[in-house]
PDB file of N, CA and C in Angstrom:
ATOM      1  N   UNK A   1     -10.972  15.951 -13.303  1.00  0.00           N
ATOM      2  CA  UNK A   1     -10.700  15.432 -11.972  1.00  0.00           C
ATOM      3  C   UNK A   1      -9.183  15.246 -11.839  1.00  0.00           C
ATOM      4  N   UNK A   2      -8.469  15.192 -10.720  1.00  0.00           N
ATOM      5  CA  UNK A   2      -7.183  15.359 -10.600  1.00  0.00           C
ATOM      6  C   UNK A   2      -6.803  13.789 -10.394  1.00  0.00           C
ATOM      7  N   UNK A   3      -5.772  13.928 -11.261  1.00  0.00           N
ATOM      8  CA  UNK A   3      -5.098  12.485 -10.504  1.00  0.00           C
ATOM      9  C   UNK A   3      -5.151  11.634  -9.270  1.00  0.00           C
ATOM     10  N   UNK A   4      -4.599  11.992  -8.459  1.00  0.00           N
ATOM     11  CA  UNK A   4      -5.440  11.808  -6.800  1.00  0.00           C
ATOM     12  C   UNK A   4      -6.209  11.250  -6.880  1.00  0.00           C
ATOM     13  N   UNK A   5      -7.213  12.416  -6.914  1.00  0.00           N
ATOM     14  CA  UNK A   5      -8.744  11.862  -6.970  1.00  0.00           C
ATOM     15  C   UNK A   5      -9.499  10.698  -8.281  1.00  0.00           C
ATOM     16  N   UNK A   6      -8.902  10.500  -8.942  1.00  0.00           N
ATOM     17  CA  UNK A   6      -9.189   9.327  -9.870  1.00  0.00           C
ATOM     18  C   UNK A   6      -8.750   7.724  -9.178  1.00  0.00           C
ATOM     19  N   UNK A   7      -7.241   8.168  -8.908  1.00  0.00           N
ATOM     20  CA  UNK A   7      -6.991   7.117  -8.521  1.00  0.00           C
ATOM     21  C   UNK A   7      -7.357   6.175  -7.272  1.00  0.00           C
ATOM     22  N   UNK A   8      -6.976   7.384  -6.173  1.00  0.00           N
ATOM     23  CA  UNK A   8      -8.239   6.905  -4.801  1.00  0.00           C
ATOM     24  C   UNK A   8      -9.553   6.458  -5.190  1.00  0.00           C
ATOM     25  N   UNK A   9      -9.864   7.013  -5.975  1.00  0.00           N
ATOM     26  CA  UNK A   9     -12.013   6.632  -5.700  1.00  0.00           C
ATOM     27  C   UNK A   9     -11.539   5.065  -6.426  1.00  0.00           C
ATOM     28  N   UNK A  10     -10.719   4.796  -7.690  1.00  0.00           N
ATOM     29  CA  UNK A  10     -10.994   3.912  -8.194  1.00  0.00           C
ATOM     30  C   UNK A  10      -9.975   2.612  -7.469  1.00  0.00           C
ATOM     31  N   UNK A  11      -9.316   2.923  -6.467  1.00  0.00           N
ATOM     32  CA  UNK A  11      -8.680   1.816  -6.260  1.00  0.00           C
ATOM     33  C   UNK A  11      -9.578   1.724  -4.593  1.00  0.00           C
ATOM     34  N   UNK A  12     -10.033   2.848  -3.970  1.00  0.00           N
ATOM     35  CA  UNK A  12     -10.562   2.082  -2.760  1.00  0.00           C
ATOM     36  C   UNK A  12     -12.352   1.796  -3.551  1.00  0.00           C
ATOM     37  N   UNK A  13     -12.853   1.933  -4.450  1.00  0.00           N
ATOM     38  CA  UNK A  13     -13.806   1.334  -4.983  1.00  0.00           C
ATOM     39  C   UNK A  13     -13.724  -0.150  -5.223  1.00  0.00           C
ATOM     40  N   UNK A  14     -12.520  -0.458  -5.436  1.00  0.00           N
ATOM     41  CA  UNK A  14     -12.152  -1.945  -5.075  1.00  0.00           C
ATOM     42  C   UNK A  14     -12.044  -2.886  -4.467  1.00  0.00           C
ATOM     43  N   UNK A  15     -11.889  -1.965  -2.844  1.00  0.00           N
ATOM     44  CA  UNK A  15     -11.433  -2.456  -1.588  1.00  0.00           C
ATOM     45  C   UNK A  15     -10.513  -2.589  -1.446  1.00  0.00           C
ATOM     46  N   UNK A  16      -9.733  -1.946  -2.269  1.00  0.00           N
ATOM     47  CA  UNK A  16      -8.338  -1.559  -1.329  1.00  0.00           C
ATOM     48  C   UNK A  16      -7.961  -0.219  -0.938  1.00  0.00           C
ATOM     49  N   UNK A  17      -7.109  -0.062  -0.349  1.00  0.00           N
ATOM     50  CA  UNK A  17      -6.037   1.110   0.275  1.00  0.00           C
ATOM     51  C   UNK A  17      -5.018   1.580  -0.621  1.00  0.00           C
ATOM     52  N   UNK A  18      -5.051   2.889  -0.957  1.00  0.00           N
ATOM     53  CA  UNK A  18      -4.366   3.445  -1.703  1.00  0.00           C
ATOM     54  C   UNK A  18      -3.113   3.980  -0.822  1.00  0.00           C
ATOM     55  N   UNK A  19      -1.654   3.194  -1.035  1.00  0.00           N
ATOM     56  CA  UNK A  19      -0.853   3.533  -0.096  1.00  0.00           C
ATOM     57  C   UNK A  19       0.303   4.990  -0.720  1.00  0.00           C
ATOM     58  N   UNK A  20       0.619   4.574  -2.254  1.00  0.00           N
ATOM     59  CA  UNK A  20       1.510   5.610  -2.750  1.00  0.00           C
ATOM     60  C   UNK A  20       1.242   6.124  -4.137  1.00  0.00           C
ATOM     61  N   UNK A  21       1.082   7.176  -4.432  1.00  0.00           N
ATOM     62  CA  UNK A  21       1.119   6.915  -6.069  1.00  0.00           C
ATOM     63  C   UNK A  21       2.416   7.718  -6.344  1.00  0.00           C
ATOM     64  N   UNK A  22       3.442   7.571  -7.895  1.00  0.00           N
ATOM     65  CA  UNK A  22       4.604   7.846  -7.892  1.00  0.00           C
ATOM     66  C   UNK A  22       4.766   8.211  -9.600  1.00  0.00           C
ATOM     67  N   UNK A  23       5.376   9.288 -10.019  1.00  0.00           N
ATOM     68  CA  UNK A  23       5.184   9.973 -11.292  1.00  0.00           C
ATOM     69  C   UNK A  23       6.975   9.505 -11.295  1.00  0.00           C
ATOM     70  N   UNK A  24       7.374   9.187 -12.421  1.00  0.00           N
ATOM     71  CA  UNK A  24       8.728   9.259 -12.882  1.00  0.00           C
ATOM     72  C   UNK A  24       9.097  10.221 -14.818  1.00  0.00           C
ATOM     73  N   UNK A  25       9.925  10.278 -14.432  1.00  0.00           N
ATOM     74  CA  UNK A  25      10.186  10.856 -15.688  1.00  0.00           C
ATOM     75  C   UNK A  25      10.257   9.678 -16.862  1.00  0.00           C
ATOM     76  N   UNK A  26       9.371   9.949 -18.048  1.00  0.00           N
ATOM     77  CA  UNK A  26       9.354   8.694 -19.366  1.00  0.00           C
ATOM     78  C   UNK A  26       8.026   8.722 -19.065  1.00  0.00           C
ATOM     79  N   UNK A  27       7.270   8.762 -18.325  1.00  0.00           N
ATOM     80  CA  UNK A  27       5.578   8.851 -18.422  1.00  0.00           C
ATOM     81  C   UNK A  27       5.348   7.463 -17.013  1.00  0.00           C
ATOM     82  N   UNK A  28       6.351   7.288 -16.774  1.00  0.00           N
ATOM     83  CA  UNK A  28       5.548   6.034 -15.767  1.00  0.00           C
ATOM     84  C   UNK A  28       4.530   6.502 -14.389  1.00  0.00           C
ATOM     85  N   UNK A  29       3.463   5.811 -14.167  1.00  0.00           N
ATOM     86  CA  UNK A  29       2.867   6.198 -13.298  1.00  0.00           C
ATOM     87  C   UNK A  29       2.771   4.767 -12.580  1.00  0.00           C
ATOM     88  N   UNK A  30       3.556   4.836 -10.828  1.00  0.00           N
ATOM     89  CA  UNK A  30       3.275   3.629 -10.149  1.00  0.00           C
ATOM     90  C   UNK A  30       2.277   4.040  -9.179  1.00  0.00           C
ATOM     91  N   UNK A  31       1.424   2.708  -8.772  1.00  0.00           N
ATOM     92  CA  UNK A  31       0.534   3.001  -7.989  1.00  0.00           C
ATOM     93  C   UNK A  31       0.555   1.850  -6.562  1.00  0.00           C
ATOM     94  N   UNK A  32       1.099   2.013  -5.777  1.00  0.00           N
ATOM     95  CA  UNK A  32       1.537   1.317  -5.042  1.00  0.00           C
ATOM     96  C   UNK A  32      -0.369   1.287  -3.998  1.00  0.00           C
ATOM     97  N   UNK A  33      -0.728  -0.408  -3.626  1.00  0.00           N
ATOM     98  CA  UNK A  33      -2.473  -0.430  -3.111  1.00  0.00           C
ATOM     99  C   UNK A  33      -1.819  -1.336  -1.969  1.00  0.00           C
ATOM    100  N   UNK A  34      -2.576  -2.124  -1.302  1.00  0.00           N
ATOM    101  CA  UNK A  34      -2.978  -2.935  -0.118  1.00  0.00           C
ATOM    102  C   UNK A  34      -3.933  -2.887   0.348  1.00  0.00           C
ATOM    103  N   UNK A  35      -4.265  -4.316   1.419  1.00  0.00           N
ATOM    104  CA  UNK A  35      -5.370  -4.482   2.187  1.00  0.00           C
ATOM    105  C   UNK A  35      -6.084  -3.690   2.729  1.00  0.00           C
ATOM    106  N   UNK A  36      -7.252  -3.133   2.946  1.00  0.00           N
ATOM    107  CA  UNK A  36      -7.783  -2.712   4.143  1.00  0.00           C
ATOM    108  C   UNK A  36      -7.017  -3.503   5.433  1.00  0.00           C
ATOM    109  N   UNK A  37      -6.653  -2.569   6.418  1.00  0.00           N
ATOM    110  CA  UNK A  37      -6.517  -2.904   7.777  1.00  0.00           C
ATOM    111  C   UNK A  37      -7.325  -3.568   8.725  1.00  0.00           C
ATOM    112  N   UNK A  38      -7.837  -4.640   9.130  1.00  0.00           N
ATOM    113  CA  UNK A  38      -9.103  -5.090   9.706  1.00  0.00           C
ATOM    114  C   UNK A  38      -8.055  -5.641  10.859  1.00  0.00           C
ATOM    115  N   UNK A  39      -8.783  -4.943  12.208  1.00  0.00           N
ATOM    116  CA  UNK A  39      -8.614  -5.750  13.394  1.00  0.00           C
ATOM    117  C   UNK A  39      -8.994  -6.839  13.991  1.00  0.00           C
ATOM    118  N   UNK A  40      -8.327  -7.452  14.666  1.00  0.00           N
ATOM    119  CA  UNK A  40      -8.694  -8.499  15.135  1.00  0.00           C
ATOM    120  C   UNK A  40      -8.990  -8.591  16.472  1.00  0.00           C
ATOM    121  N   UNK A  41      -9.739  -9.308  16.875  1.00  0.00           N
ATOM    122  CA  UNK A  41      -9.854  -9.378  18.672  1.00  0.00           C
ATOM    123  C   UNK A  41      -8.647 -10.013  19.254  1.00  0.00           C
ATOM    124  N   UNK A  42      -8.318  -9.644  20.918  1.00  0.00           N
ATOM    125  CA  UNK A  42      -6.732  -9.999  21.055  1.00  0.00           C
ATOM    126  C   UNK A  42      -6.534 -11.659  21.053  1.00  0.00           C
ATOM    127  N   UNK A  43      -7.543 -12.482  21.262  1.00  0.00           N
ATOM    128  CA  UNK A  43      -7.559 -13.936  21.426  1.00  0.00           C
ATOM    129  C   UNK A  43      -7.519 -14.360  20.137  1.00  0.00           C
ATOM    130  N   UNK A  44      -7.563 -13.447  18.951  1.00  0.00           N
ATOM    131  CA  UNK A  44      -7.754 -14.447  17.645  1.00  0.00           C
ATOM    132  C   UNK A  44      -6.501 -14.121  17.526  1.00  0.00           C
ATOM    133  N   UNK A  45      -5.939 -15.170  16.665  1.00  0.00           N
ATOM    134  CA  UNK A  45      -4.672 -15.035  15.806  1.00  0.00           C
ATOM    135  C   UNK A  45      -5.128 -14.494  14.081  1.00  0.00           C
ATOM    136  N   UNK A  46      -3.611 -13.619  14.261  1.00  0.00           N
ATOM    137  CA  UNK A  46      -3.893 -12.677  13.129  1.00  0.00           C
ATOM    138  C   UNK A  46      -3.648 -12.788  12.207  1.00  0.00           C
ATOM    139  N   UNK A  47      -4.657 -12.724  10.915  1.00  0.00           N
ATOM    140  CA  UNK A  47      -4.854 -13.842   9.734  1.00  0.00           C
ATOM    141  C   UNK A  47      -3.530 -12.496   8.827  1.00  0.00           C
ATOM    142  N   UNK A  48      -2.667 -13.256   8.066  1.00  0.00           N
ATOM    143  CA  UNK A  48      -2.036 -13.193   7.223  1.00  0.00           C
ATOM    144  C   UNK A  48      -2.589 -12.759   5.534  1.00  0.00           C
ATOM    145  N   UNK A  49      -2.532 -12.115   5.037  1.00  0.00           N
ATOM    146  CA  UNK A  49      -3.085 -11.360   4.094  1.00  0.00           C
ATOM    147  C   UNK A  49      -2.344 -10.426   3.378  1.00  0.00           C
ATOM    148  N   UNK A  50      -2.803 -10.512   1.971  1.00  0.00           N
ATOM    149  CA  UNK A  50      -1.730 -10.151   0.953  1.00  0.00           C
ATOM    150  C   UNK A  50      -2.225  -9.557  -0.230  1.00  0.00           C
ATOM    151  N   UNK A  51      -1.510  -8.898  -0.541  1.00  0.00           N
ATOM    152  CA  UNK A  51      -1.793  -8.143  -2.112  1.00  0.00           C
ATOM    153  C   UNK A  51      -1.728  -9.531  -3.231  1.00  0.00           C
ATOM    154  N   UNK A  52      -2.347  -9.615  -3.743  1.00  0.00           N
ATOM    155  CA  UNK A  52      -1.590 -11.045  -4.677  1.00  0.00           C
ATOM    156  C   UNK A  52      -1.751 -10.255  -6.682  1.00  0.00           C
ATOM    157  N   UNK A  53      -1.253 -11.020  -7.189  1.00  0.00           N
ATOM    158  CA  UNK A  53      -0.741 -10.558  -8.338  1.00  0.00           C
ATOM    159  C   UNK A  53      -2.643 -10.089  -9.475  1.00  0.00           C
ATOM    160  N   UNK A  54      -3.217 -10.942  -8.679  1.00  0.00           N
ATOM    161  CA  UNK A  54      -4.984 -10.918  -9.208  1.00  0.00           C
ATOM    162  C   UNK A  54      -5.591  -9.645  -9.122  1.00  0.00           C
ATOM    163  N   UNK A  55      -4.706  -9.170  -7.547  1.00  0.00           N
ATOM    164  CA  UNK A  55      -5.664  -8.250  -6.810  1.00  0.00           C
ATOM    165  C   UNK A  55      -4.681  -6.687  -7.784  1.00  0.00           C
ATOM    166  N   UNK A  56      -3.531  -6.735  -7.942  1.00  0.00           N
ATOM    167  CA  UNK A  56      -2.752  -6.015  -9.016  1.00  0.00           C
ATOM    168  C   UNK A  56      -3.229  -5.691 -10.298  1.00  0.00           C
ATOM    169  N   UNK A  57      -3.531  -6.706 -10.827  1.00  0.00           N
ATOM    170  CA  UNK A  57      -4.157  -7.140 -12.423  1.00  0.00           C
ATOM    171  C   UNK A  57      -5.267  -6.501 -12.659  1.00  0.00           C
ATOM    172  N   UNK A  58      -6.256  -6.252 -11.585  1.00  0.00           N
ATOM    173  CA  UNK A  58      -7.525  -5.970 -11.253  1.00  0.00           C
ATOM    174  C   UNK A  58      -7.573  -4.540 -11.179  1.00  0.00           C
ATOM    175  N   UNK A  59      -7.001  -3.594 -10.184  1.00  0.00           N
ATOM    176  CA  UNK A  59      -6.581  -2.834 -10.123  1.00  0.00           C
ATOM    177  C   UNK A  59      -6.473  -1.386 -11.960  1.00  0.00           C
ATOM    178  N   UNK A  60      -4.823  -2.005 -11.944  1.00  0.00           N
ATOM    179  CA  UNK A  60      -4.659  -2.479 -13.597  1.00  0.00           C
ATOM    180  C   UNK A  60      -5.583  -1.947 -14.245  1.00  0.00           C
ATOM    181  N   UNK A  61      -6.383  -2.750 -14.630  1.00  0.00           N
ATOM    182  CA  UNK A  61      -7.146  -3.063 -15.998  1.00  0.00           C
ATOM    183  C   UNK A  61      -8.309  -1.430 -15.299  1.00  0.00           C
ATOM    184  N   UNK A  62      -8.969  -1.321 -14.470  1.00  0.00           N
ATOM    185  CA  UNK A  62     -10.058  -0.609 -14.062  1.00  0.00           C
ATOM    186  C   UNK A  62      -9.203   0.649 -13.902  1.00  0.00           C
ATOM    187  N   UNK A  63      -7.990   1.057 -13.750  1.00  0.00           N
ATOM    188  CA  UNK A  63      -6.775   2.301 -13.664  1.00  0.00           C
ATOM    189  C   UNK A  63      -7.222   2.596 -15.343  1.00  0.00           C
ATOM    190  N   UNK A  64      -6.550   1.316 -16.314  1.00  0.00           N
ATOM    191  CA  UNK A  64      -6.300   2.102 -17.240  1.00  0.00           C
ATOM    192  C   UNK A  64      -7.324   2.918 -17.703  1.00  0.00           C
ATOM    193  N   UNK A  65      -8.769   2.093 -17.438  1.00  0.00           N
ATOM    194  CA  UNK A  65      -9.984   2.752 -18.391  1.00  0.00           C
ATOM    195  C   UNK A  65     -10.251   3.799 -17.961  1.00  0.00           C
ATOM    196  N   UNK A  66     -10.059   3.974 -17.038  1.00  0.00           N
ATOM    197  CA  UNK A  66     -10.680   5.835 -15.805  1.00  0.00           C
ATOM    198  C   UNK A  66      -9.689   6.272 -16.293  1.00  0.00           C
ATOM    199  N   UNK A  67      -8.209   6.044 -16.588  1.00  0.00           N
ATOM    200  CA  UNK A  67      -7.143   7.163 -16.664  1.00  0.00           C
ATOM    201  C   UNK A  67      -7.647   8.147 -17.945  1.00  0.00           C
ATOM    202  N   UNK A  68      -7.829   6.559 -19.436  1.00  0.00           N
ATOM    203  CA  UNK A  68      -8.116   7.065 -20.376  1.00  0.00           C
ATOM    204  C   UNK A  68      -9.728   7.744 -20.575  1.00  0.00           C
ATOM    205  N   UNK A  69     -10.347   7.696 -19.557  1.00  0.00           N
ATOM    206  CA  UNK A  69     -11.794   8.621 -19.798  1.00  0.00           C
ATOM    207  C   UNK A  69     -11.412  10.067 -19.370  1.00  0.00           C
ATOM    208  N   UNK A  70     -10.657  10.272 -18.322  1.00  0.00           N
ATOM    209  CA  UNK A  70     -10.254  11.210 -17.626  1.00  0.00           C
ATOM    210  C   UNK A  70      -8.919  12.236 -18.630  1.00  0.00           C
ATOM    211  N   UNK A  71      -8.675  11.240 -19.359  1.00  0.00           N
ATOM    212  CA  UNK A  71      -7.593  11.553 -20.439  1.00  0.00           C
ATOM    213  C   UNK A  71      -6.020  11.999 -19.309  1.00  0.00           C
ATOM    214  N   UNK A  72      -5.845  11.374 -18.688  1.00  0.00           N
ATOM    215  CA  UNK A  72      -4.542  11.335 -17.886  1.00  0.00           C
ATOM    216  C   UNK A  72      -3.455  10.834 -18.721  1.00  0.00           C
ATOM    217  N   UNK A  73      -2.739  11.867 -18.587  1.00  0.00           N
ATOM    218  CA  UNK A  73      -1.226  11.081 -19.658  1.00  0.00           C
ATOM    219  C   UNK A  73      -0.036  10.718 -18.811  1.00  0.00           C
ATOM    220  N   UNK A  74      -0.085   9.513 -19.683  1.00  0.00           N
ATOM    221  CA  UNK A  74       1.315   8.368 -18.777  1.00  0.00           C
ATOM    222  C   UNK A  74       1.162   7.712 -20.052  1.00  0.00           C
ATOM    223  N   UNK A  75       2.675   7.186 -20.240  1.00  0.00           N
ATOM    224  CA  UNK A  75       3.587   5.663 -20.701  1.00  0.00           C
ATOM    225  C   UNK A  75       2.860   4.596 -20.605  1.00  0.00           C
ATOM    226  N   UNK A  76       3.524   4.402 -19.082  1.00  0.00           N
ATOM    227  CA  UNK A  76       3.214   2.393 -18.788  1.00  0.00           C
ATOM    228  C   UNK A  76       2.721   3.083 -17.124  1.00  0.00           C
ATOM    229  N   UNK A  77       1.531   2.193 -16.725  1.00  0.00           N
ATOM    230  CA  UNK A  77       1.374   1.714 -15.693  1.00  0.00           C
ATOM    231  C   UNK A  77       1.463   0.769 -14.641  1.00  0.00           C
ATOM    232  N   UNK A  78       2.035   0.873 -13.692  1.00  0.00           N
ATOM    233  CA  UNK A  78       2.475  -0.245 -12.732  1.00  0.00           C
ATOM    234  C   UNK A  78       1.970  -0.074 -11.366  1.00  0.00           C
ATOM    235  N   UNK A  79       1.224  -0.897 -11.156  1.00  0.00           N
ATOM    236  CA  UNK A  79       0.276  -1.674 -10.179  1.00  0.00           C
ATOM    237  C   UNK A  79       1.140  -2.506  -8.912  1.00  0.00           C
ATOM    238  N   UNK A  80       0.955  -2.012  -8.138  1.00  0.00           N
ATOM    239  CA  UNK A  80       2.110  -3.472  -6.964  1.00  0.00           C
ATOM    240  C   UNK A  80       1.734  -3.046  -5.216  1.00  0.00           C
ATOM    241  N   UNK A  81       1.598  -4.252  -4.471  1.00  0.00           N
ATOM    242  CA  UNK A  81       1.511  -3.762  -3.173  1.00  0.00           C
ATOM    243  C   UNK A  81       2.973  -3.354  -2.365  1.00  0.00           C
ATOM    244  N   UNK A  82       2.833  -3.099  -1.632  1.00  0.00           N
ATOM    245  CA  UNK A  82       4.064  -2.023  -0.726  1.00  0.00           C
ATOM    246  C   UNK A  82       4.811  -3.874  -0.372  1.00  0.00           C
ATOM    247  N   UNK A  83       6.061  -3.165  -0.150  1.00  0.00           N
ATOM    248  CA  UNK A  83       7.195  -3.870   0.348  1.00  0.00           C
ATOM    249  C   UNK A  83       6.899  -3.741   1.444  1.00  0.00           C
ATOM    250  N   UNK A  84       7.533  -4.913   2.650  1.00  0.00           N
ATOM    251  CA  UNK A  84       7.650  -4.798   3.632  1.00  0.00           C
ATOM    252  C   UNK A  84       8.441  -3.491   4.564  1.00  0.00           C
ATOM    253  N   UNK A  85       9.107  -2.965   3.865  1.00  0.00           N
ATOM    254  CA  UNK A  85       9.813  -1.872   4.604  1.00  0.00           C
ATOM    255  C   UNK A  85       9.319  -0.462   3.912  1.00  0.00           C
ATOM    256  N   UNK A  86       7.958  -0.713   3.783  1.00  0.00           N
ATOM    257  CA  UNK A  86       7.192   0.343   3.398  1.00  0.00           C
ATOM    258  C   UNK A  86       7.318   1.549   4.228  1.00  0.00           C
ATOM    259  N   UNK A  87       7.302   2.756   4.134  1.00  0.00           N
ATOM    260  CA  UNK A  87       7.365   3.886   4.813  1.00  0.00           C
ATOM    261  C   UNK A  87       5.831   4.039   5.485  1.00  0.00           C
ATOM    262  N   UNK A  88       5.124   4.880   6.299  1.00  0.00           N
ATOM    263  CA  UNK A  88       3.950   5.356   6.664  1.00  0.00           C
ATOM    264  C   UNK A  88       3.934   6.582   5.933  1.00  0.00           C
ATOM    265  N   UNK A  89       2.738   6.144   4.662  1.00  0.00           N
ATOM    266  CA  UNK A  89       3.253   7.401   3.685  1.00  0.00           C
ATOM    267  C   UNK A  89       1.515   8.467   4.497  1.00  0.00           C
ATOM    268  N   UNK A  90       0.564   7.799   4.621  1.00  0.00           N
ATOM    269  CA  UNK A  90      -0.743   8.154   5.261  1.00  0.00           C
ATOM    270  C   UNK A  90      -1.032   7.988   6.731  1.00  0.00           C
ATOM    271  N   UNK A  91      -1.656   8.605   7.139  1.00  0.00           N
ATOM    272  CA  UNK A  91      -2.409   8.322   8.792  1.00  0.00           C
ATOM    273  C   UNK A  91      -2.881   7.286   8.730  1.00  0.00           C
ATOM    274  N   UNK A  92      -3.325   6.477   7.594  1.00  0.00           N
ATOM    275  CA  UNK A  92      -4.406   5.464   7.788  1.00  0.00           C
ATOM    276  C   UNK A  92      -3.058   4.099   7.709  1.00  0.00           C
ATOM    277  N   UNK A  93      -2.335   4.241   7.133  1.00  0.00           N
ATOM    278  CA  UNK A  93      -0.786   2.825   6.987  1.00  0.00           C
ATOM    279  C   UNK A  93      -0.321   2.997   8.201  1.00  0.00           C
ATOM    280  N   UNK A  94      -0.040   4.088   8.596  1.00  0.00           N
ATOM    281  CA  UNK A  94       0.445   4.463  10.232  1.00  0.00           C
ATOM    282  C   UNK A  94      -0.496   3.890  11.475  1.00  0.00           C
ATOM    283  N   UNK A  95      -1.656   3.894  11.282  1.00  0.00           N
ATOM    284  CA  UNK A  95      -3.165   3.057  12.772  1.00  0.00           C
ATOM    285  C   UNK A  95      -2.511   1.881  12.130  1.00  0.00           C
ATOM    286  N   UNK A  96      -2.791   0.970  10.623  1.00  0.00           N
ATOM    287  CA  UNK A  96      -2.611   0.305  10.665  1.00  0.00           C
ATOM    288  C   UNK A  96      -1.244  -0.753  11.249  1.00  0.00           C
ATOM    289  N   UNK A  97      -0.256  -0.529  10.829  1.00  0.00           N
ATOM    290  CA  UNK A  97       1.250  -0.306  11.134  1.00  0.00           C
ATOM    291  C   UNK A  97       1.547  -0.341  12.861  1.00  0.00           C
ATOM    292  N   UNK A  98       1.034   0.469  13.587  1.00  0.00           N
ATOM    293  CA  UNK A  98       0.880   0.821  15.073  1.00  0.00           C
ATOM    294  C   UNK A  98       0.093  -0.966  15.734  1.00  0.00           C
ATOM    295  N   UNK A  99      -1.139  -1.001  14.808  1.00  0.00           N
ATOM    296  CA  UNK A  99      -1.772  -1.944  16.082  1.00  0.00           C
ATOM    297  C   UNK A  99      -1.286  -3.433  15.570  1.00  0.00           C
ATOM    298  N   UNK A 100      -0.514  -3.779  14.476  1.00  0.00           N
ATOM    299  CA  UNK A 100       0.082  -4.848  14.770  1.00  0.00           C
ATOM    300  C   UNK A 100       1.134  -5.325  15.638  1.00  0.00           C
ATOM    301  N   UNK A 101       1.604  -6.749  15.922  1.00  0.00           N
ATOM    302  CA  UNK A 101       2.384  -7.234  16.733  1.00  0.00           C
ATOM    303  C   UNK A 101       3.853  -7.266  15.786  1.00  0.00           C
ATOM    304  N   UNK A 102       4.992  -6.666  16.371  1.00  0.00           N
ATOM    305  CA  UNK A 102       5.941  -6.645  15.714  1.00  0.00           C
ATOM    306  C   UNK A 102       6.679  -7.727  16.487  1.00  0.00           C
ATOM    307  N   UNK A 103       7.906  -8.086  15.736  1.00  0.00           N
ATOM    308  CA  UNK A 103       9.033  -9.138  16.340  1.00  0.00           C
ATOM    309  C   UNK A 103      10.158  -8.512  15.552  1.00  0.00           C
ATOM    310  N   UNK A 104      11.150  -8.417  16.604  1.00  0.00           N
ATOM    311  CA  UNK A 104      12.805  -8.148  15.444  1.00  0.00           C
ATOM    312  C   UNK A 104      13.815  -9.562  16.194  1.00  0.00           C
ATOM    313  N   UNK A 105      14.938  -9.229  14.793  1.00  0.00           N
ATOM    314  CA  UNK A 105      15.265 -10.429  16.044  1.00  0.00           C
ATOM    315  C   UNK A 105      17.421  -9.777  15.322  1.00  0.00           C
ATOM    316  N   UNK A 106      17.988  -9.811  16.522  1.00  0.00           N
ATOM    317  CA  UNK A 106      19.553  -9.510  15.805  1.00  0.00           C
ATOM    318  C   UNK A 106      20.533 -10.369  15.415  1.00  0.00           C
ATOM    319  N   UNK A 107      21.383  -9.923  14.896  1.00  0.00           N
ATOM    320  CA  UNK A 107      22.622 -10.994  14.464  1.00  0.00           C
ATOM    321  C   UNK A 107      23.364 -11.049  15.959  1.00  0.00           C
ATOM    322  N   UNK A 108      23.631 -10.187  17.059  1.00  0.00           N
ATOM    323  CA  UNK A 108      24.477  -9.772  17.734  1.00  0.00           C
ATOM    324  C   UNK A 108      23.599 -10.027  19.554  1.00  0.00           C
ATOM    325  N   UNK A 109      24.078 -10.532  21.020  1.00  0.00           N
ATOM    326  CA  UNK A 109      23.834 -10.196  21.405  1.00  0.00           C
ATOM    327  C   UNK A 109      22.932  -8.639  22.350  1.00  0.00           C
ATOM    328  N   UNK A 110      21.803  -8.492  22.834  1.00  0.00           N
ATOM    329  CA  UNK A 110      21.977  -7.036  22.958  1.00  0.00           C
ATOM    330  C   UNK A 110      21.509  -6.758  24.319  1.00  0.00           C
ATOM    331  N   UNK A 111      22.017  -6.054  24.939  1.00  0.00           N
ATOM    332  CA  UNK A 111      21.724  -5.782  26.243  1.00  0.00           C
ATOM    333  C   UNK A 111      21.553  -4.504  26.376  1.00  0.00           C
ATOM    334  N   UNK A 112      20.301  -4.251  27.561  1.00  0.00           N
ATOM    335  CA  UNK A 112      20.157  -2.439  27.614  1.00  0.00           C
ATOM    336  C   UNK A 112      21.585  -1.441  28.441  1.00  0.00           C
ATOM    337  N   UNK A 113      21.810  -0.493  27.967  1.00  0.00           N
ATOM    338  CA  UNK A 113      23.102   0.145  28.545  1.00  0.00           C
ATOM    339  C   UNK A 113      22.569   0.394  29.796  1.00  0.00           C
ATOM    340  N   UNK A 114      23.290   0.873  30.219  1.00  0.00           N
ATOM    341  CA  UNK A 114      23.083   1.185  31.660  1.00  0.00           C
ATOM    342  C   UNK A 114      23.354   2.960  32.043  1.00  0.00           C
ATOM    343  N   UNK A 115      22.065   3.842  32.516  1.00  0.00           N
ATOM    344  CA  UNK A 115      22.115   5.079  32.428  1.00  0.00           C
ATOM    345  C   UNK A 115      23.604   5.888  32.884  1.00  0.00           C
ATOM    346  N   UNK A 116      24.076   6.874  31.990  1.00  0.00           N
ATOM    347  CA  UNK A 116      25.367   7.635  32.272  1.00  0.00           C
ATOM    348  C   UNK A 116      25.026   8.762  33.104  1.00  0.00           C
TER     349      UNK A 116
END
């Protein structure tokens, strides 16, 4: 079975979202996961939710044993949810990504130009 496909079945077998996986030279294999996306209705406020270090660990431990049945060769494995300035690496981070409520906020006054 291909990499890919090991790693998807076994990390959304978990319930999570497989956002990146990342090969480096030295054998490291990162596997970057997160939440399922779950909507909310527009009157609820939108619950806050997180990768936490458990949901990593977990991950982890059920990676290494499929890697080594599958006989996948890597070093060290590293487990972690996406940074906030995560890219839209899938269609599915991108719906998700889209139907939340964003806020920015600047250092600088800003006003819209005015058409030339």
């Amino acid at each position: 079975m291909a990499l890919q496909q090991i790693v998807e079945q076994t990390v959304t077998g978990l319930g999570y979202d497989l956002v990146e996986i990342e090969r480096s030279a030295g054998g490291l294999l990162r596997i970057t996961i997160d939440l399922p996306w779950q909507p909310t209705a527009p009157q609820e406020p939108a619950a806050e939710h997180f990768v936490t270090v458990e949901d990593c660990e977990k991950v982890t431990r059920q990676l290494q044993f499929a890697l080594e049945v599958d006989a996948v060769d890597y070093t060290r494995l590293e487990v972690s949810s996406p940074a906030s300035t995560v890219s839209c690496v899938t269609r599915r981070t991108l719906s998700a990504l889209r139907a939340k409520k964003w806020t920015s906020r600047s250092r600088s006054p800003w006003a819209p130009q005015a058409a030339v």
